[in-house]
Protein backbone atom coordinates (compact mmCIF):
# COMPACT_ATOMS: atom_id res chain seq x y z
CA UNK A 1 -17.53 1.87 10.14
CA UNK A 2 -13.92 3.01 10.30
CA UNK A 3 -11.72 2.72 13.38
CA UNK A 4 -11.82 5.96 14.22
CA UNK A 5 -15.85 6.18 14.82
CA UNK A 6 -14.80 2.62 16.48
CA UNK A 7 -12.96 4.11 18.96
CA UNK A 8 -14.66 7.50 19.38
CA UNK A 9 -18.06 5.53 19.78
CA UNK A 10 -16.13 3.40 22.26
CA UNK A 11 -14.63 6.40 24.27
CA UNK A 12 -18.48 7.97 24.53
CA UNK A 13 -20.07 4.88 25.85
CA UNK A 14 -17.63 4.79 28.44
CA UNK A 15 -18.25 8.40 29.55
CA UNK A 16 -21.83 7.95 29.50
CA UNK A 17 -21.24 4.96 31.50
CA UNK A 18 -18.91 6.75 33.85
CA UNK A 19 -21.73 9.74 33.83
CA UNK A 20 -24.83 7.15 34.67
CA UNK A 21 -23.51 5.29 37.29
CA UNK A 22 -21.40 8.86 39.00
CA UNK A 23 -25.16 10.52 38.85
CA UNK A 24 -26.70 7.65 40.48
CA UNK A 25 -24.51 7.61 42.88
CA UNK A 26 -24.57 11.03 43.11
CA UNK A 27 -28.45 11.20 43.47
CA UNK A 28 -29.03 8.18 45.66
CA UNK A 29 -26.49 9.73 48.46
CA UNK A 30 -28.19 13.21 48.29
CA UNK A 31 -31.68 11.37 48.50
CA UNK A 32 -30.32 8.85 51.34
CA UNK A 33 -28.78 12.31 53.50
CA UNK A 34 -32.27 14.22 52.72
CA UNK A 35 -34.36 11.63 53.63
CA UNK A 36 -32.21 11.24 56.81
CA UNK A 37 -32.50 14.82 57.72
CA UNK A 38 -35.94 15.25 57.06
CA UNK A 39 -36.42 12.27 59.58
CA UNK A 40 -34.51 13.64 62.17
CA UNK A 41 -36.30 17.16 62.04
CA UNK A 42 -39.66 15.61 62.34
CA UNK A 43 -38.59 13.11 65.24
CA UNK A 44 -36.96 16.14 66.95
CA UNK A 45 -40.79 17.83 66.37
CA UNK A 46 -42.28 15.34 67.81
CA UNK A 47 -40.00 14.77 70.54
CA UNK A 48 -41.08 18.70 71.33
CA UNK A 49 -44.22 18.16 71.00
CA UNK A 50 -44.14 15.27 73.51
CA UNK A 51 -42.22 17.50 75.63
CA UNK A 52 -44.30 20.37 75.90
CA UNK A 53 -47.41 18.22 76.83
CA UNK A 54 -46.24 16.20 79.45
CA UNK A 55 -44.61 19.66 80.62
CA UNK A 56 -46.12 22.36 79.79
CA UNK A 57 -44.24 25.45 80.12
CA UNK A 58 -45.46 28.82 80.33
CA UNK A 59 -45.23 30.75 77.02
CA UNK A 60 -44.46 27.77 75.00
CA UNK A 61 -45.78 27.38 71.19
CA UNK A 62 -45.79 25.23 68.84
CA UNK A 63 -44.04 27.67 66.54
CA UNK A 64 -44.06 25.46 62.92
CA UNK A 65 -47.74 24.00 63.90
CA UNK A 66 -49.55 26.81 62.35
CA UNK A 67 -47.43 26.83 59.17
CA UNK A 68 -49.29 24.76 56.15
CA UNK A 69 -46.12 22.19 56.00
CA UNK A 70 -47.08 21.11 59.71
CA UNK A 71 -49.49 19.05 60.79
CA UNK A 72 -50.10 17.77 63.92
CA UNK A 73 -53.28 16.27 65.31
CA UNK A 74 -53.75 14.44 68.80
CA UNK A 75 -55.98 11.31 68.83
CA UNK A 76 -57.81 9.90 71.54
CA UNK A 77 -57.32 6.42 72.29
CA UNK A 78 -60.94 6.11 70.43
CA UNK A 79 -59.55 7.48 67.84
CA UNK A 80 -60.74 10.99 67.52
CA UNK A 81 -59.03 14.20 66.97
CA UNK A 82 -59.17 15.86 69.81
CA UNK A 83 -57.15 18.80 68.56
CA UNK A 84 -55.09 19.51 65.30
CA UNK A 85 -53.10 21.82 63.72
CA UNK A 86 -52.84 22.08 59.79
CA UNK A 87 -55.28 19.07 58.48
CA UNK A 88 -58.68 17.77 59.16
CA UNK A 89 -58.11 14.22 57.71
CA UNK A 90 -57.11 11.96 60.10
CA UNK A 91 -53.44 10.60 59.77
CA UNK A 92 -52.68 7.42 59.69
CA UNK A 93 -51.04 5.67 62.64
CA UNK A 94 -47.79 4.24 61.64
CA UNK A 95 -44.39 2.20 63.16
CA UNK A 96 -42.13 4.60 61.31
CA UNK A 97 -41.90 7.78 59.32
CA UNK A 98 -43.76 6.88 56.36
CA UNK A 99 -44.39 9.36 53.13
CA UNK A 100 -48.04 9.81 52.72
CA UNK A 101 -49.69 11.12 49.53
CA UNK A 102 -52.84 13.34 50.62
CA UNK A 103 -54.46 16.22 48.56
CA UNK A 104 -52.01 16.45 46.45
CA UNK A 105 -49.27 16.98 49.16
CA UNK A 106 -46.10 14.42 49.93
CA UNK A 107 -46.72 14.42 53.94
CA UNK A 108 -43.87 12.30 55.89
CA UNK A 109 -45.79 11.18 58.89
CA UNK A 110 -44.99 9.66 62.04
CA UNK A 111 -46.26 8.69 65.32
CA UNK A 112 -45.90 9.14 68.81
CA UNK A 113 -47.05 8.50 72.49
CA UNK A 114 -49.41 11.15 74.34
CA UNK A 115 -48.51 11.27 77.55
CA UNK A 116 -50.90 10.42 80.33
CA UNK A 117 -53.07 8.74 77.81
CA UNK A 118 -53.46 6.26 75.77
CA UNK A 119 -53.98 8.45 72.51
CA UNK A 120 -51.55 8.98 70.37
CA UNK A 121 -49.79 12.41 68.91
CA UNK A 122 -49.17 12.32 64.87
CA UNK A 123 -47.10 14.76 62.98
CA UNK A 124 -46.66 14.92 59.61
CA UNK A 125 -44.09 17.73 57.59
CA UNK A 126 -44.95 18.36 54.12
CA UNK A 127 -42.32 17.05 51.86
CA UNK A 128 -43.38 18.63 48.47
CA UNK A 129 -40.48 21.14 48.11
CA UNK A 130 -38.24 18.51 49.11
CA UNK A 131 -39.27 15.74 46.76
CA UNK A 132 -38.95 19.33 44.15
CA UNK A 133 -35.69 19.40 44.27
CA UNK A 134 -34.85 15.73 44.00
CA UNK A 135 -36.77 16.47 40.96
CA UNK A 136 -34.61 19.12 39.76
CA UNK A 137 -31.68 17.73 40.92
CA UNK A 138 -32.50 14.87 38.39
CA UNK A 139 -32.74 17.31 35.57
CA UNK A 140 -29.38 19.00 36.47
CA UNK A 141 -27.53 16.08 36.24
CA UNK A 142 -29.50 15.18 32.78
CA UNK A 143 -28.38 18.31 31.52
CA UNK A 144 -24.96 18.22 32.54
CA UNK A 145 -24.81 14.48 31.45
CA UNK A 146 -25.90 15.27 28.09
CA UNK A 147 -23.05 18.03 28.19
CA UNK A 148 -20.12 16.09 28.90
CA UNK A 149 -21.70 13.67 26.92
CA UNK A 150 -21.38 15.71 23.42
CA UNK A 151 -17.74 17.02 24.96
CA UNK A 152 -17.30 13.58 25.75
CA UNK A 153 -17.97 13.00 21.89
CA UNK A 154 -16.07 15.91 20.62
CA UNK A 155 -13.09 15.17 22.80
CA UNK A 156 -13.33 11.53 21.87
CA UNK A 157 -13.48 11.61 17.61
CA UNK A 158 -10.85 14.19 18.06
CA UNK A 159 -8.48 12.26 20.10
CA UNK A 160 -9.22 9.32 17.56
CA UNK A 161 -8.88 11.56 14.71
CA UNK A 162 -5.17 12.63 16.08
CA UNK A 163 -3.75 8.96 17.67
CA UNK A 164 -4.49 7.66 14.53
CA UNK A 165 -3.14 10.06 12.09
CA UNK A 166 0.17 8.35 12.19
CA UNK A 167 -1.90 5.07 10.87
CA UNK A 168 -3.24 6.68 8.20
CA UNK A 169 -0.14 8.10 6.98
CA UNK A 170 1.67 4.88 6.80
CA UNK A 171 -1.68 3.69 4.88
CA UNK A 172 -1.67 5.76 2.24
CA UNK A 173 2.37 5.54 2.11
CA UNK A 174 1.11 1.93 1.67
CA UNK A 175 -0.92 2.31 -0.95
CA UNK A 176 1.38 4.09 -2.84
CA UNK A 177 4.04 1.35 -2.86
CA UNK A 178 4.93 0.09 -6.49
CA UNK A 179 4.37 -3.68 -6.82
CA UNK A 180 7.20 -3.79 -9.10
CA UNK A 181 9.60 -2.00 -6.64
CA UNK A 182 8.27 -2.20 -3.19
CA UNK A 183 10.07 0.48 -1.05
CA UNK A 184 9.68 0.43 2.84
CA UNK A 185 7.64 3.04 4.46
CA UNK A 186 8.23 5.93 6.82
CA UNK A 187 7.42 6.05 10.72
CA UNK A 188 8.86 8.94 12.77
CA UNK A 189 6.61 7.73 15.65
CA UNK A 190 7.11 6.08 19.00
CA UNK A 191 7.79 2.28 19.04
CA UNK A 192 4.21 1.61 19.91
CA UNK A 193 1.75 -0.42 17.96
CA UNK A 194 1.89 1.44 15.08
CA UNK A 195 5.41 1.61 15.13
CA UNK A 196 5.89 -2.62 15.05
CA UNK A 197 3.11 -2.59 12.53
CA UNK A 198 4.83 -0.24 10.41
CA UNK A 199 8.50 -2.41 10.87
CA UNK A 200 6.84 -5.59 10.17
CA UNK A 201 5.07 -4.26 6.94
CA UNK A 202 8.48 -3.08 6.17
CA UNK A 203 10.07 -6.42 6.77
CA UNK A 204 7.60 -8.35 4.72
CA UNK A 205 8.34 -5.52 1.56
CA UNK A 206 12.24 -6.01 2.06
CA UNK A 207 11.37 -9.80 1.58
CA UNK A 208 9.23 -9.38 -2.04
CA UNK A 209 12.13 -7.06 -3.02
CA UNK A 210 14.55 -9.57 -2.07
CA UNK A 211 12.58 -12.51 -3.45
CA UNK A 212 11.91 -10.45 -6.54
CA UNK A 213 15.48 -9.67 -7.19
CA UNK A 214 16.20 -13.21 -6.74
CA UNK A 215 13.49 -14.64 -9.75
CA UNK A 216 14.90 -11.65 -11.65
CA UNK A 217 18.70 -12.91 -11.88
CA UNK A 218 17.20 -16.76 -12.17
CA UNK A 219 15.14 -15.18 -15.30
CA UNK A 220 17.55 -13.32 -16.55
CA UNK A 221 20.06 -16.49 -16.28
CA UNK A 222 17.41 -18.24 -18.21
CA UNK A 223 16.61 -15.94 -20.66
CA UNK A 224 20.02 -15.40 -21.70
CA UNK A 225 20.91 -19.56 -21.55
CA UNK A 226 18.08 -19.45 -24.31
CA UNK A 227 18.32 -16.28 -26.39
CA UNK A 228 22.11 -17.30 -27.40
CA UNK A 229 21.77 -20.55 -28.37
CA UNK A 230 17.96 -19.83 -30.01
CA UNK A 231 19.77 -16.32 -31.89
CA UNK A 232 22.31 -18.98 -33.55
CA UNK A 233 19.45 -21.70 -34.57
CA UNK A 234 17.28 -18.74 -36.11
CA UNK A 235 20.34 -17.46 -37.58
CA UNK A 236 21.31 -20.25 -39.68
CA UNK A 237 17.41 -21.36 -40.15
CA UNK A 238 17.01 -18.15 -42.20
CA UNK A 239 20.30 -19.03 -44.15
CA UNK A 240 18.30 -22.54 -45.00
CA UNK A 241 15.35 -21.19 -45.55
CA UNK A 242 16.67 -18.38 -48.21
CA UNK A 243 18.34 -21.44 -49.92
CA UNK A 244 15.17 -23.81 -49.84
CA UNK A 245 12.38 -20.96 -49.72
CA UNK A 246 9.51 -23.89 -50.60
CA UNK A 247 10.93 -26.53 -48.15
CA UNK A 248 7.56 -26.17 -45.51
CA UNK A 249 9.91 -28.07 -42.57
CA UNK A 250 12.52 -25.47 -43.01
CA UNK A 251 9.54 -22.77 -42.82
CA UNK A 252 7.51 -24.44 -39.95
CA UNK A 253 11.25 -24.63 -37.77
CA UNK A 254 12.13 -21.03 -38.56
CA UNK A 255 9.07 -19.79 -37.79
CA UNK A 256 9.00 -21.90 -34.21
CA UNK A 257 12.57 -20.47 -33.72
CA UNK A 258 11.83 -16.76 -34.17
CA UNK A 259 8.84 -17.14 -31.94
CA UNK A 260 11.03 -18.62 -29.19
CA UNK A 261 13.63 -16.13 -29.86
CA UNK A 262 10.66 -13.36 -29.05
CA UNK A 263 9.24 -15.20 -25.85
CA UNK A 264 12.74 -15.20 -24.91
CA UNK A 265 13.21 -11.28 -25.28
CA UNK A 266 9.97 -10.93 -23.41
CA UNK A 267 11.51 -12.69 -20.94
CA UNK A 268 14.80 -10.44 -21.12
CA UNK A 269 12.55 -7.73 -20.80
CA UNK A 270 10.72 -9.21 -17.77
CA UNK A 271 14.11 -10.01 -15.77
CA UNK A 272 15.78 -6.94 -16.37
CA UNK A 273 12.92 -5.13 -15.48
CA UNK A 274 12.98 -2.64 -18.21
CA UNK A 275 8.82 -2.30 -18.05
CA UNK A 276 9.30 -0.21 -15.26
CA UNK A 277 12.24 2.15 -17.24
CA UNK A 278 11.03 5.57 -18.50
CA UNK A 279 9.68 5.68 -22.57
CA UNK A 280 11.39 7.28 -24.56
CA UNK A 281 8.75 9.01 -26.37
CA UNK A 282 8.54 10.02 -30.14
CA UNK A 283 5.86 10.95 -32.10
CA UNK A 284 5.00 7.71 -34.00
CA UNK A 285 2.82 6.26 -37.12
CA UNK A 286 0.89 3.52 -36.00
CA UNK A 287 0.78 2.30 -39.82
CA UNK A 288 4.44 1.85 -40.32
CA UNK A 289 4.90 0.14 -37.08
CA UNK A 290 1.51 -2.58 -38.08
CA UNK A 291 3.14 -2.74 -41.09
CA UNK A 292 6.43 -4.18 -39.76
CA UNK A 293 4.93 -6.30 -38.16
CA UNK A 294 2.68 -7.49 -41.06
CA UNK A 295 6.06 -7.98 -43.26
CA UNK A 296 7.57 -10.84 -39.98
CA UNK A 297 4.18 -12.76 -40.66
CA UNK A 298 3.15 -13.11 -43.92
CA UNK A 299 -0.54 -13.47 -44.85
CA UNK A 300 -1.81 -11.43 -41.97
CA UNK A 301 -4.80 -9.43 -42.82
CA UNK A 302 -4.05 -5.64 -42.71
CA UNK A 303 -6.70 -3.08 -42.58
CA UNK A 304 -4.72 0.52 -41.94
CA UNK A 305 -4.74 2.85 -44.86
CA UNK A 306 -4.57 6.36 -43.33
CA UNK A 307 -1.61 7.76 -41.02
CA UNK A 308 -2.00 7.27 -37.61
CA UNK A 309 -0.21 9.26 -34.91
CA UNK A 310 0.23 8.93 -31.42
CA UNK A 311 3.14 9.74 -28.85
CA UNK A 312 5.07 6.99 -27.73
CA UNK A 313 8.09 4.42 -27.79
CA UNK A 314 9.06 3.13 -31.04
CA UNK A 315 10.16 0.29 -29.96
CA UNK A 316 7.64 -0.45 -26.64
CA UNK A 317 4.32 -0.19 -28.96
CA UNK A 318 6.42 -2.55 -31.77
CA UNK A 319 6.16 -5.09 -28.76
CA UNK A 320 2.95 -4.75 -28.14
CA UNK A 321 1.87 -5.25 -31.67
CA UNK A 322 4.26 -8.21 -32.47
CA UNK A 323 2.92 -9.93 -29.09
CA UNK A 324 -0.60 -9.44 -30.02
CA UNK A 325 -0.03 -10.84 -33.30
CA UNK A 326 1.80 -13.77 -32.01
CA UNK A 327 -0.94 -14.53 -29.66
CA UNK A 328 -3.75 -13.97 -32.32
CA UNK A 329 -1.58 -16.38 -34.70
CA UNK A 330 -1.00 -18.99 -31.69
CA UNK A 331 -5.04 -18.78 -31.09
CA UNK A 332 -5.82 -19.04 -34.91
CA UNK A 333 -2.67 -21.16 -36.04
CA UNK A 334 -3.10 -19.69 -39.37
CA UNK A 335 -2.33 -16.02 -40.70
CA UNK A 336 -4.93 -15.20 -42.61
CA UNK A 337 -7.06 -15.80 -39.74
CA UNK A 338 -5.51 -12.84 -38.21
CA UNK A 339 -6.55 -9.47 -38.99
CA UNK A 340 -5.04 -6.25 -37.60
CA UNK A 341 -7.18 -2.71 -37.84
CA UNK A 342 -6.04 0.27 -37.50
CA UNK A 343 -8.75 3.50 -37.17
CA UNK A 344 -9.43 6.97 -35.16
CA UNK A 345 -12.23 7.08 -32.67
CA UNK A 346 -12.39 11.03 -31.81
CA UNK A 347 -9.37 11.81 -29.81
CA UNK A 348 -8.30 8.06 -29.68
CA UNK A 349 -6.39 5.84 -31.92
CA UNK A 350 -7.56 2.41 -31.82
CA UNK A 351 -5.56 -0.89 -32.60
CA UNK A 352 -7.35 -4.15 -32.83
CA UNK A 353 -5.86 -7.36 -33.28
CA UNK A 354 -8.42 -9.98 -34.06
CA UNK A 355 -8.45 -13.82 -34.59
CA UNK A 356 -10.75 -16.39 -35.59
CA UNK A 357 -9.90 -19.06 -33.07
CA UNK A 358 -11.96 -20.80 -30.54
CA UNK A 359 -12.16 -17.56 -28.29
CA UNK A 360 -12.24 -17.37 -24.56
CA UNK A 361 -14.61 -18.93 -21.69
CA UNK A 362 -15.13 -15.44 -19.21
CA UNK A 363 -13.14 -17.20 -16.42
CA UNK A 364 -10.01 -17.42 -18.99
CA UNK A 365 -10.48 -13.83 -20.08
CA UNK A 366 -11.05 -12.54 -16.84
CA UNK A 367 -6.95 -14.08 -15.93
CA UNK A 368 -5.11 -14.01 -20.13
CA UNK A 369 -2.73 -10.78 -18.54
CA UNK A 370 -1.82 -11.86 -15.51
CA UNK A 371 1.79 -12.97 -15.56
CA UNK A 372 2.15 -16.90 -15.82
CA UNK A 373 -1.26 -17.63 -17.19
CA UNK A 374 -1.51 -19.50 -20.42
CA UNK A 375 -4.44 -21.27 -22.11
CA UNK A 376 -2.56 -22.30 -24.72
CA UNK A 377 1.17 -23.73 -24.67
CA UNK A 378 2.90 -20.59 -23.64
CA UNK A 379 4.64 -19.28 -20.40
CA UNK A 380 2.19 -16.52 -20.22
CA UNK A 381 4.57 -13.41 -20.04
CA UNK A 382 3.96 -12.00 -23.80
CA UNK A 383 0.08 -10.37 -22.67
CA UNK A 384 1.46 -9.27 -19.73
CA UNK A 385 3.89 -7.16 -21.28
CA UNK A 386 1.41 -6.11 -23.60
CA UNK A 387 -0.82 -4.69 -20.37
CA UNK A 388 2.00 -3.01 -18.88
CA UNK A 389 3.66 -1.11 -21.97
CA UNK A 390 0.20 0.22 -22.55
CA UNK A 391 -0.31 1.63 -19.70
CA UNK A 392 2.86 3.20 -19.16
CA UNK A 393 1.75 5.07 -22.38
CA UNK A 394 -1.51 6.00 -20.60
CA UNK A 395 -3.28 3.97 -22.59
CA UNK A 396 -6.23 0.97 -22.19
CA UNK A 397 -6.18 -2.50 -23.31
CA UNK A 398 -9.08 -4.77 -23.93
CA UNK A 399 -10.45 -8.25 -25.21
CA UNK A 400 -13.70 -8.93 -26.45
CA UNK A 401 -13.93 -13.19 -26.78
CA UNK A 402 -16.62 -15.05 -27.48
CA UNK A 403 -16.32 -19.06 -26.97
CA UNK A 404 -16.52 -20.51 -31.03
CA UNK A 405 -16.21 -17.00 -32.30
CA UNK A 406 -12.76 -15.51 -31.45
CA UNK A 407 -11.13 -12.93 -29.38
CA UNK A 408 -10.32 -9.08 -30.51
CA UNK A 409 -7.95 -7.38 -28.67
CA UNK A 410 -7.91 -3.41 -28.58
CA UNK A 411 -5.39 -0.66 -27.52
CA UNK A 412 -6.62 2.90 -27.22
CA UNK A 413 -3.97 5.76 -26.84
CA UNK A 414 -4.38 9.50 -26.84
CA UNK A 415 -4.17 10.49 -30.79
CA UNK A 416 -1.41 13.03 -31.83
CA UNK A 417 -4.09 15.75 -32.81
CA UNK A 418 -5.72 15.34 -29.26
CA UNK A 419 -2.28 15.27 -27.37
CA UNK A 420 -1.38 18.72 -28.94
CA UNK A 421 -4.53 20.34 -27.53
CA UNK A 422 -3.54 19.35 -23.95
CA UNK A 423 0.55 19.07 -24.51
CA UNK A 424 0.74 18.91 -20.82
CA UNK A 425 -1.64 15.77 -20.17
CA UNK A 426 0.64 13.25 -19.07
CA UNK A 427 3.55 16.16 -18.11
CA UNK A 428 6.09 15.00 -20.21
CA UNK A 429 7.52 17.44 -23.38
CA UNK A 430 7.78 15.56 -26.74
CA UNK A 431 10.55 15.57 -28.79
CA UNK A 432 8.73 15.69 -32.50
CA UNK A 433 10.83 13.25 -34.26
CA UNK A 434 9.34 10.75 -36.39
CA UNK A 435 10.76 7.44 -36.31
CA UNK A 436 12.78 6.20 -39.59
């Protein structure tokens, strides 16, 4: 349940509350003051009645004793009527006024002296029309409760609805903050809760970007401390290894070299945060780049015989390749247990690069792109570029790995042919220059 029904449910059980116990209130005064008035005109009766027989006065009537609401019977001290007005039943004798349930009829009955006897005079007014509209006061206020109660309601979700707009604004301005480059977000609202929310969320995101900037220039510093001295190494290795082409050493140290010198560019990339830098997009052969890559490692199996064109960076999807490769060779440790395939599924072109190593446990699969997470040797940055480049070019990336079996990785990108029927799919224009 969201906050908002939270609160809006909150504000209408505290108006029906508020409703309930105001209506009770209400109800038991207006019984309490009818009650009380009904008891003082039937004790003012009686007190007439008393009056008029201990004094009788000329011309004097009993002027409500014929009326069906009244009646009034004198009892001898036997206990017979010896006259009554309005009911045959004898009354009961009671202390106090006292309702009285007979024929259907609420009768509020009491008793009095007879004077010069000792009967006694009981009077009784019929209550029905009374107790009638205690009824229908009841319903009133049910009505009207159940009216403010759905205004109550309306009121409420719409209040709710319009103190927390502000919240979700800076939500969604939340979820649109880029990991890579958090930016603070905006608050034009009071300095109430929402307002210290929004500056400590806006703290903690000046922190990451600060903290970020600062592993940045350490990995940058580190990057470059090895890409000079590991450029000069694989410089003169590949002098050696020209001169002594069936030395294995010399082969086995180039080839360590040149894969340090590309975990160290990966690294480059990484610090100077080019992953997050615009493409710069060309219309490109898959082939040609596979095939570059094929001619830096020897013996890699090559399956891609027919063009294959898609719209990207030259030089982005070359990464991806050459660190899919790398991490298919550094699975296998052998190239011809490498194979890369090239082919067109409808409007998709599909790369797979696929070892025969020991493959993946789920739990290691589930983690191989996250940044920093290895299960080999490695510092874990070379997938994680992989990832990213991909889907800057709008593209997917998966792994298929079977423990004993091997892993195959696949890229899928939007196909030349497919890209020209919708030009405008990602809303960039291509330039339609193929790359030498």
């Amino acid at each position: 349940m969201t906050l908002r029904a939270r609160l809006g449910l909150a504000a209408v059980a505290l108006a029906v509350a508020i409703i309930i116990g105001f209506g009770a209130v209400a109800y038991s005064f207006f019984t309490r003051q009818q009650e009380e008035q009904l008891r003082i005109i039937l004790a003012q009766d009686l007190e007439r009645v008393t009056t008029l027989l201990d004094r009788p006065t000329l011309g004097s009537t009993f002027p409500q004793s014929g009326t069906s609401s009244v009646v009034l019977q004198l009892v001898t001290p036997g206990g017979q009527v010896a006259l009554q007005w309005g009911d045959e039943e004898l009354l009961p004798a009671v202390d106090q006024p006292t309702t009285v349930l007979r024929a259907g009829r609420s009768l509020l009955v009491t008793t009095g002296g007879w004077p010069e006897t000792n009967g006694t005079i009981r009077l009784a007014h019929d209550i029905s029309a009374a107790l009638a509209v205690r009824r229908d006061l009841v319903r009133s206020l049910v009505g009207a409760a159940i009216a403010v109660t759905l205004v109550a309601a309306a009121a409420a979700l719409t209040g709710a609805r319009r103190m927390l707009s502000p919240l979700a604004r800076v939500a969604q301005q939340a979820r649109l903050v880029d990991p890579a480059s958090p930016e603070g977000v905006e608050y034009g609202g009071p300095r109430d809760e929402i307002g210290d929310l929004v500056a400590a969320l806006n703290t903690a995101l000046e922190a990451i970007r600060q903290r970020q900037e600062a592993e940045r220039g350490f990995l940058l510093e580190v990057a470059h401390e090895l890409a000079a001295p590991l450029t000069l190494v694989n410089y003169h290795l590949g002098a050696v290894r020209r001169d002594h082409p069936e030395d294995a050493r010399v082969r086995a140290a180039a080839d360590g070299t040149r894969e340090l010198l590309r975990t160290s560019q990966d690294l480059l990339v990484l610090a100077r945060g080019e992953l997050e830098r615009p493409l710069e997009l060309r219309v490109v052969d898959l082939r040609e780049i596979v095939q570059r890559v094929a001619d830096e490692y020897p013996g890699i199996n090559v399956d891609a015989a027919e063009r294959l064109e898609v719209v990207g960076d030259p030089e982005r999807l070359m990464q991806v390749v050459r660190n899919l490769v790398r991490n298919a060779l550094s699975a296998v440790g052998r190239p011809d247990g490498v194979k890369v395939t090239l082919l067109n599924d409808g409007d998709q072109a599909v790369l797979q690069v696929c070892d025969e190593g020991p493959g993946m446990s789920d739990e290691i699969a589930a983690r191989i792109f996250d940044r920093g997470f290895s299960s080999g040797g490695g510092v874990g940055v070379g997938l994680t570029v992989c990832r990213r480049l991909v889907e800057q070019h709008h593209g997917e990336i998966r792994l298929r790995s079977t423990v004993g079996q091997g892993s195959c990785f696949e890229v899928r990108l939007l196909s030349l042919a497919a890209r020209l029927k919708a030009p405008s799919a990602d809303g960039v224009e291509v330039e339609p220059v193929r790359p030498s």
